[in-house]
PDB file of N, CA and C in Angstrom:
ATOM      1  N   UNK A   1       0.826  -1.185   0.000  1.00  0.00           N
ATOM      2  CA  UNK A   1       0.000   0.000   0.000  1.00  0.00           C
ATOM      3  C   UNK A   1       0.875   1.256   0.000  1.00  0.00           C
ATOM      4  N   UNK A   2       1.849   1.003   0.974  1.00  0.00           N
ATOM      5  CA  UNK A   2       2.676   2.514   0.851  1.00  0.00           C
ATOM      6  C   UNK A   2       3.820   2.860  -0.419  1.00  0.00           C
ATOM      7  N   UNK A   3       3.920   1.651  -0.780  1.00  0.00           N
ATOM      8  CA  UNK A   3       4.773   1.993  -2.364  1.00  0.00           C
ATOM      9  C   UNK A   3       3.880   2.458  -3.627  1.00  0.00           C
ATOM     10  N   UNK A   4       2.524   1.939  -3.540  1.00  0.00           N
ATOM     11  CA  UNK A   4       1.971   2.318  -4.679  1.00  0.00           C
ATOM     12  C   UNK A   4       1.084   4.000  -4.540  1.00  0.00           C
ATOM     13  N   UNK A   5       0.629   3.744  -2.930  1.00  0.00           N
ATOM     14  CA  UNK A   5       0.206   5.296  -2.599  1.00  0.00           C
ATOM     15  C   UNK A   5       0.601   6.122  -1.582  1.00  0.00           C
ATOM     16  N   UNK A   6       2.028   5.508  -1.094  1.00  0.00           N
ATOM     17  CA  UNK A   6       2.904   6.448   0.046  1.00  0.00           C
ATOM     18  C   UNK A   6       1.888   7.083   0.879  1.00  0.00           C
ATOM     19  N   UNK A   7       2.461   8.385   0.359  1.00  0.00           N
ATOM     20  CA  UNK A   7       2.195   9.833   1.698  1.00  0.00           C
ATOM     21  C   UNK A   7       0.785   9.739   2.143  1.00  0.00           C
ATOM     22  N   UNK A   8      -0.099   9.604   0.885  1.00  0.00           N
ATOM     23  CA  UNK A   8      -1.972   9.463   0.957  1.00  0.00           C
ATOM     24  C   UNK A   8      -2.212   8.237   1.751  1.00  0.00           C
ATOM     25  N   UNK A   9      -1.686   7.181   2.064  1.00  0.00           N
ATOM     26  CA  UNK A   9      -2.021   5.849   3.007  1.00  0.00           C
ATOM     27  C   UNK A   9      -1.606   6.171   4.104  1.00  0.00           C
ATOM     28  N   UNK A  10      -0.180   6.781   4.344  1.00  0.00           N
ATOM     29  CA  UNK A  10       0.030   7.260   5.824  1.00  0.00           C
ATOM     30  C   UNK A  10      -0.670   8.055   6.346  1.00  0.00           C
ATOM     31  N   UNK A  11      -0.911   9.217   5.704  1.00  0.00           N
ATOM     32  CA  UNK A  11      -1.423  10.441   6.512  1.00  0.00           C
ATOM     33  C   UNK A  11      -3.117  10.232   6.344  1.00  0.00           C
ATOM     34  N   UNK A  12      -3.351   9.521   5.595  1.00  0.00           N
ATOM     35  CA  UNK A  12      -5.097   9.198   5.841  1.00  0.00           C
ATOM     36  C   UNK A  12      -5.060   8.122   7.431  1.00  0.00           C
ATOM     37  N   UNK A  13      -4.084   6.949   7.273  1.00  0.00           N
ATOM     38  CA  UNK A  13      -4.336   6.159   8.797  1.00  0.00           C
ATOM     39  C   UNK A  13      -4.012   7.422  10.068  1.00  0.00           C
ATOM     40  N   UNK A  14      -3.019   8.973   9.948  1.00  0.00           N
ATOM     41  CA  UNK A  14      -2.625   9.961  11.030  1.00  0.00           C
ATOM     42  C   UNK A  14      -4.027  10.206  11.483  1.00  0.00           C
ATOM     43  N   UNK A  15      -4.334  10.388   9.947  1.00  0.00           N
ATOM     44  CA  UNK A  15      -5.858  11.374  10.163  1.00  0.00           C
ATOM     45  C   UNK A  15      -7.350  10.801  10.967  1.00  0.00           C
ATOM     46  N   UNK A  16      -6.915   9.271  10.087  1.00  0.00           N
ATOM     47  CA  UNK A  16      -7.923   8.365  11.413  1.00  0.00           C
ATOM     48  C   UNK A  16      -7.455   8.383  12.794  1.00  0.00           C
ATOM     49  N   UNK A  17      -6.583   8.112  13.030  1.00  0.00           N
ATOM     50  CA  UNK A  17      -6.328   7.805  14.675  1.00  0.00           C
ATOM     51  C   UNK A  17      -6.195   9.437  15.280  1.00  0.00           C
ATOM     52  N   UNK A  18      -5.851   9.926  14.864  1.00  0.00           N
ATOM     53  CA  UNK A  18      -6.238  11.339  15.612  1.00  0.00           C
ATOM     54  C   UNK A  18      -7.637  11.519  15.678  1.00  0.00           C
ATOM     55  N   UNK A  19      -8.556  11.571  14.799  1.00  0.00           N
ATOM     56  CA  UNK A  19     -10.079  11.674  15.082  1.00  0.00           C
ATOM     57  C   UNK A  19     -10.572  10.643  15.545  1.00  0.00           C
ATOM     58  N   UNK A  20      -9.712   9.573  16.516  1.00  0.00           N
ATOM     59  CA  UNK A  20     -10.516   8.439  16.759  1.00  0.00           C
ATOM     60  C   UNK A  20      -9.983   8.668  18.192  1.00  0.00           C
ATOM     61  N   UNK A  21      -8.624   9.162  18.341  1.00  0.00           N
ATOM     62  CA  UNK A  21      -7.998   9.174  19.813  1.00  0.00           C
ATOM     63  C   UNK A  21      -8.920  10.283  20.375  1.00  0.00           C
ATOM     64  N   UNK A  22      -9.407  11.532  19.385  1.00  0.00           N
ATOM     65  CA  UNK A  22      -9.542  12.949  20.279  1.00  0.00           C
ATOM     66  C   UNK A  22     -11.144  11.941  20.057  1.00  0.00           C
ATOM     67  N   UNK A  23     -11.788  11.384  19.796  1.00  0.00           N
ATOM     68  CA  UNK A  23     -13.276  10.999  19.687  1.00  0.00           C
ATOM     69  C   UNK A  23     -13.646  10.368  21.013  1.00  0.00           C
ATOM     70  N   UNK A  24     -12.724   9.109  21.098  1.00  0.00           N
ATOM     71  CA  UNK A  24     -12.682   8.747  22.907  1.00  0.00           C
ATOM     72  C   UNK A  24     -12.386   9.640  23.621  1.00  0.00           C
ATOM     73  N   UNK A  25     -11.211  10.798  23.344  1.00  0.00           N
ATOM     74  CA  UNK A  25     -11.052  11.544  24.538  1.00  0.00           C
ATOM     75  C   UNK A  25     -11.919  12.051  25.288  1.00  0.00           C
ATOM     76  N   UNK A  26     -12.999  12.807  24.249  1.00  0.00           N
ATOM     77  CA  UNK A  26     -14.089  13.346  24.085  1.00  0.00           C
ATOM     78  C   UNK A  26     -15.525  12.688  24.924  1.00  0.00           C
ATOM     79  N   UNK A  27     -15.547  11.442  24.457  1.00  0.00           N
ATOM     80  CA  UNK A  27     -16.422  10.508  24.639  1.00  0.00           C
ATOM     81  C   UNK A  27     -16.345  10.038  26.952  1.00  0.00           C
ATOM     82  N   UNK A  28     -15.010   9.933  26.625  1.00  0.00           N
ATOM     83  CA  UNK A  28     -14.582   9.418  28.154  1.00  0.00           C
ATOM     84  C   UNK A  28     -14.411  10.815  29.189  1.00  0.00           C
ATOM     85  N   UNK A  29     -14.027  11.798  28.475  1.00  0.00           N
ATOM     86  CA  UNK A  29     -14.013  13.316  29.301  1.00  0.00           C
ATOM     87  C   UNK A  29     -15.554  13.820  29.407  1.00  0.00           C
ATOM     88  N   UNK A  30     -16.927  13.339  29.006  1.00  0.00           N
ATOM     89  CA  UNK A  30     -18.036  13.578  28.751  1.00  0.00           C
ATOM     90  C   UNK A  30     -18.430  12.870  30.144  1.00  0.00           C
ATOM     91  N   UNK A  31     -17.886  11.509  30.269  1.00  0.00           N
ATOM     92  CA  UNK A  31     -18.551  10.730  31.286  1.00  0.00           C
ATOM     93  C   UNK A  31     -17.436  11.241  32.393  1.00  0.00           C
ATOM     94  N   UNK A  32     -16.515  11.507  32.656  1.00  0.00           N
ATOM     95  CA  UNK A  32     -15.684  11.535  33.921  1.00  0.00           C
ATOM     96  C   UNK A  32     -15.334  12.854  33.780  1.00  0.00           C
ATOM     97  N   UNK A  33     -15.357  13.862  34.997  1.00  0.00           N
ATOM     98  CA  UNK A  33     -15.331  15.011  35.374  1.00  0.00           C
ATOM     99  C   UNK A  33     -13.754  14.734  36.052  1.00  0.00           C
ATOM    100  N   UNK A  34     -12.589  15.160  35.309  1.00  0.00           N
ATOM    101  CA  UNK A  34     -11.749  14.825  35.947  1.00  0.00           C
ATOM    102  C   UNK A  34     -10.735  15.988  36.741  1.00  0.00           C
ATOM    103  N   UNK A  35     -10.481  16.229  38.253  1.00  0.00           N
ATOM    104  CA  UNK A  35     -10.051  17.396  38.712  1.00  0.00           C
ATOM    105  C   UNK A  35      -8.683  18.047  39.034  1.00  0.00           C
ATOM    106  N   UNK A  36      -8.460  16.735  38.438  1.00  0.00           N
ATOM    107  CA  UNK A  36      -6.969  17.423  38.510  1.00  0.00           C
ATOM    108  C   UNK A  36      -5.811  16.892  36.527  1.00  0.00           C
ATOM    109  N   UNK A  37      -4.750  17.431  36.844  1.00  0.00           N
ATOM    110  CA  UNK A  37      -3.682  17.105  35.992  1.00  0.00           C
ATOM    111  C   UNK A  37      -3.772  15.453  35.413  1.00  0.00           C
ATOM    112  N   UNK A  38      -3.703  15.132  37.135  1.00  0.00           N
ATOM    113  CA  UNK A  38      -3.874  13.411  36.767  1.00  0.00           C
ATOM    114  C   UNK A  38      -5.207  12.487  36.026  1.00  0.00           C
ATOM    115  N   UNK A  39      -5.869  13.842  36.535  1.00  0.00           N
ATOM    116  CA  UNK A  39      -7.018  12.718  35.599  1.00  0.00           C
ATOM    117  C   UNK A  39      -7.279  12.930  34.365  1.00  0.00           C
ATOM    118  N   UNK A  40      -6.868  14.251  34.119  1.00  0.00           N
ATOM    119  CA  UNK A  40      -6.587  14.323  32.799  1.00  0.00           C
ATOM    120  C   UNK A  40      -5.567  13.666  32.009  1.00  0.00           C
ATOM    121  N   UNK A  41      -4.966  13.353  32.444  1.00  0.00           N
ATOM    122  CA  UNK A  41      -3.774  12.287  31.758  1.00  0.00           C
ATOM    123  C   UNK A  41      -4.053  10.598  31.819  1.00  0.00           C
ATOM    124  N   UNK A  42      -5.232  10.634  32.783  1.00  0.00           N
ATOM    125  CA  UNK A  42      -5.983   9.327  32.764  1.00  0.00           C
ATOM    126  C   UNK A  42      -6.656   9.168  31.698  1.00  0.00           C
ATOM    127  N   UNK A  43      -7.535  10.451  31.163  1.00  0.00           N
ATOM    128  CA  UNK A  43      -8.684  10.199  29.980  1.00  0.00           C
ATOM    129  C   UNK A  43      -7.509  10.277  29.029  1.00  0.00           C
ATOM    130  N   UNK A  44      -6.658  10.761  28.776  1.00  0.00           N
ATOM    131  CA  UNK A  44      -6.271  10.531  27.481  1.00  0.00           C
ATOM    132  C   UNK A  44      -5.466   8.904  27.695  1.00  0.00           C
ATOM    133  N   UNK A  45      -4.947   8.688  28.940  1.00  0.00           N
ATOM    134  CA  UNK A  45      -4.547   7.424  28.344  1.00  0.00           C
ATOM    135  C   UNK A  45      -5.602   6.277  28.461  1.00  0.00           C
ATOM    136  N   UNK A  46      -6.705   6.488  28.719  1.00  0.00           N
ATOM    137  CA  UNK A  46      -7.741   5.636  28.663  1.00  0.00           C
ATOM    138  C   UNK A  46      -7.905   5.542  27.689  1.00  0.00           C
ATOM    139  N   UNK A  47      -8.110   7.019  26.765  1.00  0.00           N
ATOM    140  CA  UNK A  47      -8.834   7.079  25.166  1.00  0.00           C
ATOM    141  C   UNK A  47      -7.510   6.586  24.242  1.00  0.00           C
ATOM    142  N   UNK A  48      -6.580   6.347  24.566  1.00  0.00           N
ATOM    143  CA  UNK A  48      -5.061   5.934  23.839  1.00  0.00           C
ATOM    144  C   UNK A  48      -5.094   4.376  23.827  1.00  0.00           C
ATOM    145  N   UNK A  49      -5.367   4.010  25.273  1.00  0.00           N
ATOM    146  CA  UNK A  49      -5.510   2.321  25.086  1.00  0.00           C
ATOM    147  C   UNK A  49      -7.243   2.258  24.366  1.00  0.00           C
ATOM    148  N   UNK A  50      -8.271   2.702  24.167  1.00  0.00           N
ATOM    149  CA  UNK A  50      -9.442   2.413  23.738  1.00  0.00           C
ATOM    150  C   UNK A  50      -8.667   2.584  21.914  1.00  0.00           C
ATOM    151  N   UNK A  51      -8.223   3.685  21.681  1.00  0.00           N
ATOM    152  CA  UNK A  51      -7.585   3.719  20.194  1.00  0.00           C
ATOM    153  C   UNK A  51      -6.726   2.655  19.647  1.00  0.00           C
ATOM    154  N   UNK A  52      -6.102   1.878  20.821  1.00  0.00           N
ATOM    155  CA  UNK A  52      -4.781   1.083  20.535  1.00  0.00           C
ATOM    156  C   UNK A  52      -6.140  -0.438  20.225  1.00  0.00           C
ATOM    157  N   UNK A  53      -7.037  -0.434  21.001  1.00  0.00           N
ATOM    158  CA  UNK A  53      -7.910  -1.952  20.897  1.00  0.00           C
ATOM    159  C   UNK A  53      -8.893  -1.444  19.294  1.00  0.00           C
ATOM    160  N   UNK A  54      -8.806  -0.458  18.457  1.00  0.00           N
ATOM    161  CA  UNK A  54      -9.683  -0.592  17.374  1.00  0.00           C
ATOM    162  C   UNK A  54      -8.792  -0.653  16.077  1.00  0.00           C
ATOM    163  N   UNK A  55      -7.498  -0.262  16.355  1.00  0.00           N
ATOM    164  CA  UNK A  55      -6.432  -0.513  15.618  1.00  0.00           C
ATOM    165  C   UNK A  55      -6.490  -1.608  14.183  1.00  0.00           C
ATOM    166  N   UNK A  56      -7.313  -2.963  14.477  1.00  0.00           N
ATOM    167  CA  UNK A  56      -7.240  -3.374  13.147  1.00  0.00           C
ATOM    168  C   UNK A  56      -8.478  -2.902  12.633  1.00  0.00           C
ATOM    169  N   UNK A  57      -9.571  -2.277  13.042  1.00  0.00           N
ATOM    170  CA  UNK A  57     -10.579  -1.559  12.276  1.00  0.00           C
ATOM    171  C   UNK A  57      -9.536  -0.680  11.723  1.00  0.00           C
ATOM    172  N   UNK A  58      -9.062   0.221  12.221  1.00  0.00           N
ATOM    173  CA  UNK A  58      -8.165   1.934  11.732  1.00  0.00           C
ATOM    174  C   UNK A  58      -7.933   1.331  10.671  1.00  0.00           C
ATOM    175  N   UNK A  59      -7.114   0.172  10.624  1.00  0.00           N
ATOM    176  CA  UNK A  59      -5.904  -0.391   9.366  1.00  0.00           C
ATOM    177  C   UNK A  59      -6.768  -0.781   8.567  1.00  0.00           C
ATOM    178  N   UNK A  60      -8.182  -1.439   8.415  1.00  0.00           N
ATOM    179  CA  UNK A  60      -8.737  -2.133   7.376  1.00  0.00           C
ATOM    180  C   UNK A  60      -9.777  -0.595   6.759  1.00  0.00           C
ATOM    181  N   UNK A  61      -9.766   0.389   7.396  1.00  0.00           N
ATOM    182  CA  UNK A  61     -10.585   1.045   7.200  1.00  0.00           C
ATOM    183  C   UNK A  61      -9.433   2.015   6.196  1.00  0.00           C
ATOM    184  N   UNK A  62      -8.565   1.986   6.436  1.00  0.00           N
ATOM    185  CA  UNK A  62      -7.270   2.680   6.153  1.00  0.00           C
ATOM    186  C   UNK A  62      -6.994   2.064   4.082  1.00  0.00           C
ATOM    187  N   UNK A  63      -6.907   0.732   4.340  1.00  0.00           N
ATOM    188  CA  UNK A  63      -6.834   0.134   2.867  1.00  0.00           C
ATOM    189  C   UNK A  63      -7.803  -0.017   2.579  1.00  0.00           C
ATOM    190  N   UNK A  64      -9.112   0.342   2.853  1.00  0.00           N
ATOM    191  CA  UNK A  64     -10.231   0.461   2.120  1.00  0.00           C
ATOM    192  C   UNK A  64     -10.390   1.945   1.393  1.00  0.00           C
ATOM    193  N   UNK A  65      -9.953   2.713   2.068  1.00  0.00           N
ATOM    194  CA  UNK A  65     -10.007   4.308   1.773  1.00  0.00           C
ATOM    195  C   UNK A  65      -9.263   4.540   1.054  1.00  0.00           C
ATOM    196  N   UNK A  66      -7.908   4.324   1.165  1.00  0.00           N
ATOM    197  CA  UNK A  66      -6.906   4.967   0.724  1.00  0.00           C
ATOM    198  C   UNK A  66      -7.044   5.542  -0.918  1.00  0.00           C
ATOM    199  N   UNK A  67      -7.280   3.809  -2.118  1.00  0.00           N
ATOM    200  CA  UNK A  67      -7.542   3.826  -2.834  1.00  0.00           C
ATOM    201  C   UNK A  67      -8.609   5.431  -3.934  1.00  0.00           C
ATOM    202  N   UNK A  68      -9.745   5.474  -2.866  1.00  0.00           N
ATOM    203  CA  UNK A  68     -11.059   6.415  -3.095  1.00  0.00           C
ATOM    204  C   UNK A  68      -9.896   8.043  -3.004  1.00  0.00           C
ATOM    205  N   UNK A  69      -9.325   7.898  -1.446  1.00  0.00           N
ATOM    206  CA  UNK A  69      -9.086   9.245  -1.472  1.00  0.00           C
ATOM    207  C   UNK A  69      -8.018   9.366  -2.678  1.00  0.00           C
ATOM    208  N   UNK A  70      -6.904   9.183  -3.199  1.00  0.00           N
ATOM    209  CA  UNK A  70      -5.866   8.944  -3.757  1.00  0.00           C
ATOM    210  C   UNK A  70      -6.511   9.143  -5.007  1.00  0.00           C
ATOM    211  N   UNK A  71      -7.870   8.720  -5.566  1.00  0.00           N
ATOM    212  CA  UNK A  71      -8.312   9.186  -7.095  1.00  0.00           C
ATOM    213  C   UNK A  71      -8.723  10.195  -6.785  1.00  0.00           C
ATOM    214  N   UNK A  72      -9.705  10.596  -5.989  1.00  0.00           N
ATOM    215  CA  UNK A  72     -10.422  12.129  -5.606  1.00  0.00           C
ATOM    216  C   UNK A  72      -9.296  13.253  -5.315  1.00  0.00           C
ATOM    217  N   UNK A  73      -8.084  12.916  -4.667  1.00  0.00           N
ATOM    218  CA  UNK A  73      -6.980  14.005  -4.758  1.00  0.00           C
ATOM    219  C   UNK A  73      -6.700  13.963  -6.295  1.00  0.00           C
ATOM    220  N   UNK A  74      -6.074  13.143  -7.495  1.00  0.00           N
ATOM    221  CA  UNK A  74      -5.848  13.354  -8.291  1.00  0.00           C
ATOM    222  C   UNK A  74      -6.413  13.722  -9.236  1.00  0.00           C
ATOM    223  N   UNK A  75      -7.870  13.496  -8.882  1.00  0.00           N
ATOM    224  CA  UNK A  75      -8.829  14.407  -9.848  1.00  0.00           C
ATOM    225  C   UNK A  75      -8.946  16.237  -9.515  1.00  0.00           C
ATOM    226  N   UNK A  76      -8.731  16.007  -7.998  1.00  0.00           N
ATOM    227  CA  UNK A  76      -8.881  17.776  -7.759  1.00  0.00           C
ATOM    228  C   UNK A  76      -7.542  18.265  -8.495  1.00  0.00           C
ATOM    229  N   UNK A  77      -6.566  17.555  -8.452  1.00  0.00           N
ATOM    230  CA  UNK A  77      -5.194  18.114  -8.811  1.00  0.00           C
ATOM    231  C   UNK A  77      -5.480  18.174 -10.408  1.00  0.00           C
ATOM    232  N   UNK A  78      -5.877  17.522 -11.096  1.00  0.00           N
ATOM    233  CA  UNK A  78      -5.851  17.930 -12.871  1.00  0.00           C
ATOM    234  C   UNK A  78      -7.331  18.884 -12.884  1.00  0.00           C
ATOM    235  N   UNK A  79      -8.229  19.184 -12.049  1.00  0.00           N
ATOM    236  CA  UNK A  79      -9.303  20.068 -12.867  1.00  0.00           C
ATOM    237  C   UNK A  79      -8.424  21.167 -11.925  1.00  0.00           C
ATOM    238  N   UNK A  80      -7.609  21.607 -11.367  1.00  0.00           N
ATOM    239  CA  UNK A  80      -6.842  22.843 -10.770  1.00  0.00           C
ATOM    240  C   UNK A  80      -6.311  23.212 -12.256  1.00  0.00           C
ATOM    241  N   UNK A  81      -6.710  24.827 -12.372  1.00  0.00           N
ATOM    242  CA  UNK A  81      -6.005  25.457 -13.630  1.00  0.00           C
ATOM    243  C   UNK A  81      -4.626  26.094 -12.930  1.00  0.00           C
ATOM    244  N   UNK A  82      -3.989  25.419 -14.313  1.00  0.00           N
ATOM    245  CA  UNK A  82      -2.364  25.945 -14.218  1.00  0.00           C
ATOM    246  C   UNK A  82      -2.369  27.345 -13.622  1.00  0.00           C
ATOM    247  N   UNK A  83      -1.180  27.810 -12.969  1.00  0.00           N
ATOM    248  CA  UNK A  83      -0.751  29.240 -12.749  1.00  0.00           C
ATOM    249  C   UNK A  83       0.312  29.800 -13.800  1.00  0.00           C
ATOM    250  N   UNK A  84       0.019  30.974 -14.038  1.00  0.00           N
ATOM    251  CA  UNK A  84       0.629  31.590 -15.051  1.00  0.00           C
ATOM    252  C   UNK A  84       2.016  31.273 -14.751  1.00  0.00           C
ATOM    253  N   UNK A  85       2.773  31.529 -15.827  1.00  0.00           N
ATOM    254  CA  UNK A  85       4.500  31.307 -15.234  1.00  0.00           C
ATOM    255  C   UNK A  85       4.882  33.141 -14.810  1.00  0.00           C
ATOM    256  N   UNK A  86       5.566  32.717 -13.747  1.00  0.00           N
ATOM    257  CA  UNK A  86       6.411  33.999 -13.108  1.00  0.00           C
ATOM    258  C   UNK A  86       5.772  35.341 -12.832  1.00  0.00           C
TER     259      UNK A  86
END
């Protein structure tokens, strides 16, 4: 996957697990009122191990996508009109 679509397979799986880590964060900081430093460093590592257990969803969801996004970037990139030179 990363030889045929590199940068677009990596940074689409960044882009999942960041909206999946801050989604639990979110989700677990909703239910627990936490009052100090420490518990804030609890919800995120709660929502870090909840991110680390969906991990082969991320990855299958990751080579399912990749493909879709990777034509839809290269289509925005050829209907973009050239810039004049200089």
């Amino acid at each position: 996957m990363l030889a045929e679509y590199g940068g677009v397979a990596l940074s689409l799986y960044l882009i999942i697990f960041v909206l999946v880590l801050s989604g639990f964060a979110i989700a677990i900081s909703l239910g627990v009122a936490p009052d100090s430093a420490a518990g804030s460093a609890g919800t995120l590592a709660a929502a870090w191990v909840a991110t680390k257990l969906t991990q082969p969803l991320r990855i299958l969801a990751t080579l399912a996508s990749t493909p879709v996004v990777a034509a839809g970037l290269k289509r925005m990139r050829r209907g973009r009109p050239e810039l004049p030179p200089g």
